[in-house]
N, C-alpha and C. Protein backbone atom coordinates (compact mmCIF):
# COMPACT_ATOMS: atom_id res chain seq x y z
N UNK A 1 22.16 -111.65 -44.00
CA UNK A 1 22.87 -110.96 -42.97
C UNK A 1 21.87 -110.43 -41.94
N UNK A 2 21.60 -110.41 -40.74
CA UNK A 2 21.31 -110.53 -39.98
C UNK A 2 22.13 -109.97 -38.24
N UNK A 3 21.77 -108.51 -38.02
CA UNK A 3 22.08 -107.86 -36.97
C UNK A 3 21.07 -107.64 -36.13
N UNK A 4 21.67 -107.81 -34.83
CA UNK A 4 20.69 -108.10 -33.15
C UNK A 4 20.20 -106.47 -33.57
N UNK A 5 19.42 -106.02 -32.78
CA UNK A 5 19.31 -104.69 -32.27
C UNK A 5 18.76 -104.86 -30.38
N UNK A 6 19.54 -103.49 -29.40
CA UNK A 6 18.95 -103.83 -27.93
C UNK A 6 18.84 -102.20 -27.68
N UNK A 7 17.61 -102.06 -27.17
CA UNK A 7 17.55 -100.97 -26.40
C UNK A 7 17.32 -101.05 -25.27
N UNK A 8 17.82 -99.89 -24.35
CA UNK A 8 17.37 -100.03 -23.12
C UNK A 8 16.54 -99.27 -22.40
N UNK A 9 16.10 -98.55 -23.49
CA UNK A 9 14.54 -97.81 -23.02
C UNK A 9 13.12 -98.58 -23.26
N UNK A 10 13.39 -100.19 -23.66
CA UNK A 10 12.80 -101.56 -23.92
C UNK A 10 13.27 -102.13 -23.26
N UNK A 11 12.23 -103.16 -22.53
CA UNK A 11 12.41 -104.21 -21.49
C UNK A 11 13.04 -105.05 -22.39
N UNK A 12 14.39 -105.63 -21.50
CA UNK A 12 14.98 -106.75 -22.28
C UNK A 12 14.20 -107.63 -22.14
N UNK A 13 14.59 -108.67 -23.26
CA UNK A 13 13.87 -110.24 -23.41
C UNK A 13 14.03 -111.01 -22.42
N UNK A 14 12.98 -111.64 -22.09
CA UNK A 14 12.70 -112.88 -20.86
C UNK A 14 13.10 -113.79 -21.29
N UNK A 15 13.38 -114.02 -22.65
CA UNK A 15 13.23 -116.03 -23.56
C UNK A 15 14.23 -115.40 -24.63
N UNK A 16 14.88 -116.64 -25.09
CA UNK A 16 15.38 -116.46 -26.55
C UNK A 16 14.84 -115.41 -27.49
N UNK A 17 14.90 -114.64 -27.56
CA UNK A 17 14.54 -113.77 -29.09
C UNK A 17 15.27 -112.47 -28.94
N UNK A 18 15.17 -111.69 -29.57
CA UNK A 18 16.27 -110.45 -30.11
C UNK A 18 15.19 -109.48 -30.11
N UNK A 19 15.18 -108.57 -29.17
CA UNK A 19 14.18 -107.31 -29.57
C UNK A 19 13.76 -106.93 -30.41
N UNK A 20 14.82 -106.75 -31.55
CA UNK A 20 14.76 -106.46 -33.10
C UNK A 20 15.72 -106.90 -34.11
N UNK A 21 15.29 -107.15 -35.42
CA UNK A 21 16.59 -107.82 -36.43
C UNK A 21 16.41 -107.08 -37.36
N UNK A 22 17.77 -106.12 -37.83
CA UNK A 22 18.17 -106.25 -39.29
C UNK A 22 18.16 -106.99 -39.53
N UNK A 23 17.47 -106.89 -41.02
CA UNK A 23 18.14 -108.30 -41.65
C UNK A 23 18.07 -107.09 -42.97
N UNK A 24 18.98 -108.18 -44.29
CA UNK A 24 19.87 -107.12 -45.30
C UNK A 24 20.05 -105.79 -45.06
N UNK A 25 20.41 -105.34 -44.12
CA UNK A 25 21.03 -104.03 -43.69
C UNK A 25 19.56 -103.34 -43.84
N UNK A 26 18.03 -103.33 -44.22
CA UNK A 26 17.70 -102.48 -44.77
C UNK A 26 16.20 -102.47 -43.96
N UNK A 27 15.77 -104.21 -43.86
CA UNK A 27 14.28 -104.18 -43.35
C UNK A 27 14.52 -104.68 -41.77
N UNK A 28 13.76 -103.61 -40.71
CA UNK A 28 14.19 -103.95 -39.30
C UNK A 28 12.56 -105.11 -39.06
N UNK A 29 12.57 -106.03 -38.16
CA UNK A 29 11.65 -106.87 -37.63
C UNK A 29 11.69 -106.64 -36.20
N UNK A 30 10.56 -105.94 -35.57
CA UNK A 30 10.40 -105.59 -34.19
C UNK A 30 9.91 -106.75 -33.35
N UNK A 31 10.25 -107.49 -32.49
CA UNK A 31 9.94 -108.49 -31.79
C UNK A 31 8.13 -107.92 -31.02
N UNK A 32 7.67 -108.77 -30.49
CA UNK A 32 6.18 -108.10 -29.66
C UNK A 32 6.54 -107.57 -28.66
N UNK A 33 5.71 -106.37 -28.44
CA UNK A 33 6.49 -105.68 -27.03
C UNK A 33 5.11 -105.27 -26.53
N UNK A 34 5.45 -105.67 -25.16
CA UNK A 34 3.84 -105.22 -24.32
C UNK A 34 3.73 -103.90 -23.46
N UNK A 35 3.29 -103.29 -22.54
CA UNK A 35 3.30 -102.84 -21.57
C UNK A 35 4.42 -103.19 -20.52
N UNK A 36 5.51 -103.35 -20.62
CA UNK A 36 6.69 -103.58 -19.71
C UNK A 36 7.71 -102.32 -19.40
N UNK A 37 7.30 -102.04 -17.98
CA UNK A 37 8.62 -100.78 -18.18
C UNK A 37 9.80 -101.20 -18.38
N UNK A 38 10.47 -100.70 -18.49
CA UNK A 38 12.23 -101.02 -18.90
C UNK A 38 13.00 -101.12 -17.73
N UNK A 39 12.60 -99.92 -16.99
CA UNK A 39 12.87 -99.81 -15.46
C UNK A 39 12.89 -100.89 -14.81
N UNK A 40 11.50 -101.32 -14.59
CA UNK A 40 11.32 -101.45 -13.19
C UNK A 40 10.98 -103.50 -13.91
N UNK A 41 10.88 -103.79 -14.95
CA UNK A 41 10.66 -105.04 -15.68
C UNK A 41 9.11 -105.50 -15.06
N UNK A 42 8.22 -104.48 -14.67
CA UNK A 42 7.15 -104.73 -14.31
C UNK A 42 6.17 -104.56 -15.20
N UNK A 43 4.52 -104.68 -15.37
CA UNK A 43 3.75 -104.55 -16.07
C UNK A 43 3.17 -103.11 -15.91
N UNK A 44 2.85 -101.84 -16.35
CA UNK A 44 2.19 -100.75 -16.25
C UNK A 44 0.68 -100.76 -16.45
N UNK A 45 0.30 -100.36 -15.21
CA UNK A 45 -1.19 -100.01 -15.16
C UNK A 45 -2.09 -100.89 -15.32
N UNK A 46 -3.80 -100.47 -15.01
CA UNK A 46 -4.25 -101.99 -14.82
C UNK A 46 -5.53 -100.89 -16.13
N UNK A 47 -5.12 -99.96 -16.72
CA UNK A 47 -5.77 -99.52 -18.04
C UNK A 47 -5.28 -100.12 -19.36
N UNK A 48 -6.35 -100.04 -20.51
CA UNK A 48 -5.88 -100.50 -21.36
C UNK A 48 -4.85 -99.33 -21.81
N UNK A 49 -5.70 -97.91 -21.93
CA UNK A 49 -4.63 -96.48 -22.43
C UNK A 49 -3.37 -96.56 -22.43
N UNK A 50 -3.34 -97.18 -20.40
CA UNK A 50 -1.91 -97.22 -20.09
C UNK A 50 -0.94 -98.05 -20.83
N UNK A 51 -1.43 -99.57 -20.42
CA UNK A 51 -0.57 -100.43 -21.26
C UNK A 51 -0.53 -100.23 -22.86
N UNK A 52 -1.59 -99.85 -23.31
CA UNK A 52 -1.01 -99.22 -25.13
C UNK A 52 -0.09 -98.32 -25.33
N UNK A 53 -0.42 -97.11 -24.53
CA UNK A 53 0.63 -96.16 -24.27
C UNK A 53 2.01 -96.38 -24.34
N UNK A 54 2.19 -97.66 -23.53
CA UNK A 54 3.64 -97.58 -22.76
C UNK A 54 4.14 -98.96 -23.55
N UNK A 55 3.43 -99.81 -24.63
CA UNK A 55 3.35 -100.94 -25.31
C UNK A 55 3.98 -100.25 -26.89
N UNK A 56 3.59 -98.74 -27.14
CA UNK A 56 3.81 -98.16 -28.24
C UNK A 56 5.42 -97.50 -28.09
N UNK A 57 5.31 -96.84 -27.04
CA UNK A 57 6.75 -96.35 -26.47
C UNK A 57 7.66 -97.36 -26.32
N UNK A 58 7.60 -98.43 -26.12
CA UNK A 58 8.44 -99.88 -26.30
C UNK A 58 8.75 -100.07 -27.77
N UNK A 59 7.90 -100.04 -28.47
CA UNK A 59 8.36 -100.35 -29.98
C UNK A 59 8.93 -99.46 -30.26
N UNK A 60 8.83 -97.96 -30.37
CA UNK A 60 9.20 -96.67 -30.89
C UNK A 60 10.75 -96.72 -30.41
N UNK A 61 10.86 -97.18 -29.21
CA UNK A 61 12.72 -96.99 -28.59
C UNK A 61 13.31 -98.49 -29.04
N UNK A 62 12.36 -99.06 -28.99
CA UNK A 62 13.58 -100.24 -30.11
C UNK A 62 13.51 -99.71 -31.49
N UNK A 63 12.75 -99.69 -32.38
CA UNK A 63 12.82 -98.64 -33.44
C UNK A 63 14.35 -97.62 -33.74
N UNK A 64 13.83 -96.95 -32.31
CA UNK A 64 15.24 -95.66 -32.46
C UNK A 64 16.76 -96.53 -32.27
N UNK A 65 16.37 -97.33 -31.54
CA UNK A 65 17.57 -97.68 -31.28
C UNK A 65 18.30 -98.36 -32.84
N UNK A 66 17.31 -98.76 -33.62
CA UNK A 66 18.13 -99.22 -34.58
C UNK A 66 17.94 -97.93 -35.80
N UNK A 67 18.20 -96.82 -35.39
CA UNK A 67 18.09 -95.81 -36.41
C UNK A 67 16.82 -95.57 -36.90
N UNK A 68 15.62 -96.21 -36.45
CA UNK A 68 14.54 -95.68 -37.23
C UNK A 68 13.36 -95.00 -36.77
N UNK A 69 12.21 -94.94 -36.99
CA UNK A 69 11.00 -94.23 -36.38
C UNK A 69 9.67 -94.83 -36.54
N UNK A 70 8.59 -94.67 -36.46
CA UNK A 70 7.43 -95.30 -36.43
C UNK A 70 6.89 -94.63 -37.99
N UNK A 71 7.85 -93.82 -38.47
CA UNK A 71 7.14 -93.10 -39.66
C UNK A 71 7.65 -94.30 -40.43
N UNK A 72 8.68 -95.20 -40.30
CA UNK A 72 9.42 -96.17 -41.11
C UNK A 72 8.63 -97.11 -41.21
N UNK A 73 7.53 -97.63 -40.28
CA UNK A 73 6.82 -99.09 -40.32
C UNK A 73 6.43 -98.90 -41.19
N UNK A 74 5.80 -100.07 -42.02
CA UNK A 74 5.33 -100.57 -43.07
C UNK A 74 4.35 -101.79 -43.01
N UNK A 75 4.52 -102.35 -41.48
CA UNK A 75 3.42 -103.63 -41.43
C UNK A 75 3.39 -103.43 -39.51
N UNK A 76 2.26 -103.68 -39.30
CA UNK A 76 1.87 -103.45 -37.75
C UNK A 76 0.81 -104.56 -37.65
N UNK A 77 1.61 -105.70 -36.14
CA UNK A 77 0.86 -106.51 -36.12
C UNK A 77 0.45 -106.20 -34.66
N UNK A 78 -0.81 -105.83 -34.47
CA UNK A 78 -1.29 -106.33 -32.90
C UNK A 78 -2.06 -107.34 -32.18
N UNK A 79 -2.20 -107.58 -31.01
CA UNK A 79 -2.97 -108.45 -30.38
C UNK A 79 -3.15 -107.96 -29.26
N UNK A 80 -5.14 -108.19 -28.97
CA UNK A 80 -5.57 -107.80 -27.82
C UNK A 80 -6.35 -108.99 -27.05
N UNK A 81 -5.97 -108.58 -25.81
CA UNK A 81 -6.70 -109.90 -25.22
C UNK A 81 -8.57 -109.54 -25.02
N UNK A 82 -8.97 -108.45 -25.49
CA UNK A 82 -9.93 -108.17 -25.82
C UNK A 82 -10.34 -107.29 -26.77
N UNK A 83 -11.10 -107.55 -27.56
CA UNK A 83 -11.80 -106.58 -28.47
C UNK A 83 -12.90 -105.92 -28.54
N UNK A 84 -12.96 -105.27 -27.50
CA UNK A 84 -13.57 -104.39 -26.65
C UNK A 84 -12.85 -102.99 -26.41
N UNK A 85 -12.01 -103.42 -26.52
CA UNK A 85 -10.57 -102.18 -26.64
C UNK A 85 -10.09 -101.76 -28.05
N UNK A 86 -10.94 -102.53 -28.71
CA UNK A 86 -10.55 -101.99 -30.28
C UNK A 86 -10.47 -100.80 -30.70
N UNK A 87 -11.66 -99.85 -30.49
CA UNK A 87 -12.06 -98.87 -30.72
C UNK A 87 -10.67 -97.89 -29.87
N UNK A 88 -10.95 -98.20 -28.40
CA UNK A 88 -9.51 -97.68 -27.54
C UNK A 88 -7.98 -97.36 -28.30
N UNK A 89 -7.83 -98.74 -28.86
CA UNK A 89 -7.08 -99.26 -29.46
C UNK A 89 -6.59 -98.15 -30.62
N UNK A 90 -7.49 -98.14 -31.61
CA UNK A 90 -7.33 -96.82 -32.35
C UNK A 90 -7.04 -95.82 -32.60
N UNK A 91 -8.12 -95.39 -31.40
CA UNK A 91 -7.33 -93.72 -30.82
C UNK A 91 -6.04 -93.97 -30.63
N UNK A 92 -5.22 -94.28 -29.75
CA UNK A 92 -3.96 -94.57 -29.42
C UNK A 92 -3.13 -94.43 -30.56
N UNK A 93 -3.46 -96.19 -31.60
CA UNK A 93 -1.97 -95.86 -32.33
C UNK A 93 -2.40 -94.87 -33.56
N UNK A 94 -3.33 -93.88 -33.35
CA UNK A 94 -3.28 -92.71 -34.18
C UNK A 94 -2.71 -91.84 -33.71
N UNK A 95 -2.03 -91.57 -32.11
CA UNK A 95 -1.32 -91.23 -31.64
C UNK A 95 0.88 -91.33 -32.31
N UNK A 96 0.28 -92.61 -32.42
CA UNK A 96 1.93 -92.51 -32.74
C UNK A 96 2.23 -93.13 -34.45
N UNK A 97 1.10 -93.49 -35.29
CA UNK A 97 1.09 -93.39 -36.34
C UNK A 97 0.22 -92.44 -37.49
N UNK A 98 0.69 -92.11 -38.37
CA UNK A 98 0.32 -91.26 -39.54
C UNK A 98 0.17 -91.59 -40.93
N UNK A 99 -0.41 -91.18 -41.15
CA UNK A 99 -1.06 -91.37 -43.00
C UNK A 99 0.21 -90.99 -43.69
N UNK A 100 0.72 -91.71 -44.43
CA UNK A 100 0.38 -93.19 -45.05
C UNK A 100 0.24 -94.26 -43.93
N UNK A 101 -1.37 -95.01 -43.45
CA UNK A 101 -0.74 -95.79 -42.06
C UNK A 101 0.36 -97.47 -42.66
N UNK A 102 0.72 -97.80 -41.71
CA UNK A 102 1.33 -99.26 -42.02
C UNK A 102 0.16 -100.06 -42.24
N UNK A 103 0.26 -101.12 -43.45
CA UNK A 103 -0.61 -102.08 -43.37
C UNK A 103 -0.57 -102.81 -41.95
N UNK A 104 -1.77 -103.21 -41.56
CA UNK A 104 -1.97 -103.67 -40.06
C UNK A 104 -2.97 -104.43 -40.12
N UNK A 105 -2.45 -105.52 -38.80
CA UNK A 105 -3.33 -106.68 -38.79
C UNK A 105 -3.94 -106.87 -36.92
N UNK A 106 -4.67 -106.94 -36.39
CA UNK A 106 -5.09 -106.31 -35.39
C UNK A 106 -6.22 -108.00 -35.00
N UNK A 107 -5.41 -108.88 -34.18
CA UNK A 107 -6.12 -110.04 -33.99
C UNK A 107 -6.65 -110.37 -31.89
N UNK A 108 -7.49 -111.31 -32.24
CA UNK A 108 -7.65 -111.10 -30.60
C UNK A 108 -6.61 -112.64 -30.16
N UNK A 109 -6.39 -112.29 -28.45
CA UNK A 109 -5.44 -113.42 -28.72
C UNK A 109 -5.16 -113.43 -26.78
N UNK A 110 -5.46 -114.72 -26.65
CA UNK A 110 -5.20 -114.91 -25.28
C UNK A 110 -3.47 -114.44 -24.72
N UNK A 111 -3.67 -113.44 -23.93
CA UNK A 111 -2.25 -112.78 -23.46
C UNK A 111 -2.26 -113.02 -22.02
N UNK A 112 -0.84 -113.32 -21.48
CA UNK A 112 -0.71 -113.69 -20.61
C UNK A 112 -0.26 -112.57 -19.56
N UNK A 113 -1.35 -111.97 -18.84
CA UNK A 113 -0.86 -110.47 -18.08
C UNK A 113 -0.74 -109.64 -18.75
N UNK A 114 -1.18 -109.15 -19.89
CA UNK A 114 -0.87 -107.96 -20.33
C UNK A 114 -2.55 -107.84 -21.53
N UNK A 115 -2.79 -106.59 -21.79
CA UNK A 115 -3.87 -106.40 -22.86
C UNK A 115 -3.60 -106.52 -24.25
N UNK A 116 -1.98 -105.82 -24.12
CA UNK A 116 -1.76 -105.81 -25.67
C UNK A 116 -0.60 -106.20 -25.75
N UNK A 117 -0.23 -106.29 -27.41
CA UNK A 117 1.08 -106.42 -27.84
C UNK A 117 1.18 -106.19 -29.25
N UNK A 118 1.97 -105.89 -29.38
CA UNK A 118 2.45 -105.50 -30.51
C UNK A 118 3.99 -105.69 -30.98
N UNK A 119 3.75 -106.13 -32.42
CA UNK A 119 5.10 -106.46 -33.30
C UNK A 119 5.26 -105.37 -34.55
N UNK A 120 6.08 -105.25 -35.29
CA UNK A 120 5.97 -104.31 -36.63
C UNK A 120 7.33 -104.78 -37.65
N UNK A 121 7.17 -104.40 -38.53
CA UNK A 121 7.95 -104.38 -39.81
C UNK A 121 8.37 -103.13 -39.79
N UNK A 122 9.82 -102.01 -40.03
CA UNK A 122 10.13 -101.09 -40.37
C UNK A 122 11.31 -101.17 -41.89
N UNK A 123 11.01 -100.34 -42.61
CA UNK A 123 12.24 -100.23 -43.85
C UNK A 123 13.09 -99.15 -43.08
N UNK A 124 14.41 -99.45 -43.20
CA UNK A 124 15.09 -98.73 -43.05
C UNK A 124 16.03 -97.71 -44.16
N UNK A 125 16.26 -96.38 -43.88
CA UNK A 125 16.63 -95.72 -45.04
C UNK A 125 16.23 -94.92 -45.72
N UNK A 126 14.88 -94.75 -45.47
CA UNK A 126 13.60 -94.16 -47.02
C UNK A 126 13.34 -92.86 -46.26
């Protein structure tokens, strides 16, 4: 079983895919979400801070939107188009994650206009 999730404090999708999926009512799958305002469907800032910033706030409101929180993840996948920003990188999502952290996988990866992105795993319920 398998339910869409849409927020609109998240840039809708450009291509086929679903922001986020229930699937068995229980584990949510966050699609990659970059630096995109919701607003304006533009890219934010020409910092990395910025676009992590506003790349984290994208996941967090699809998150809410399907009932959950960033305290719920359980697996955090990112990609930077440089790793040089790693360290950057860090600071940040210690910003919006906490001990216990999500297992996380943090790869470099040619991106098209944007620095980062990010996908996640959340349980829902706990």
């Amino acid at each position: 079983m398998r339910q869409p999730v849409q927020s609109e404090q998240a840039p809708k999708p450009k291509a086929p895919y679903s922001q986020a999926i229930i699937a068995s009512g229980r584990y949510l799958f966050i699609s990659g979400q970059g630096p995109v305002d919701p607003q304006t469907g533009n890219s934010v800032g020409e910092s990395f801070e910025a676009q992590a910033t506003r790349t984290f706030e994208n996941l967090q409101a699809v998150a809410e939107a399907a009932g959950a929180s960033l305290k719920d993840f359980v697996k955090v996948n990112a990609y930077l188009n440089d790793m040089g920003n790693f360290a950057k990188y860090n600071e940040i999502y210690r910003r919006y994650f906490s001990e216990p952290y999500p297992a996380r996988t943090t790869v470099h990866s040619a991106l098209l206009g944007m620095m980062i992105e990010v996908d996640g795993i959340a349980v829902l319920g706990d």
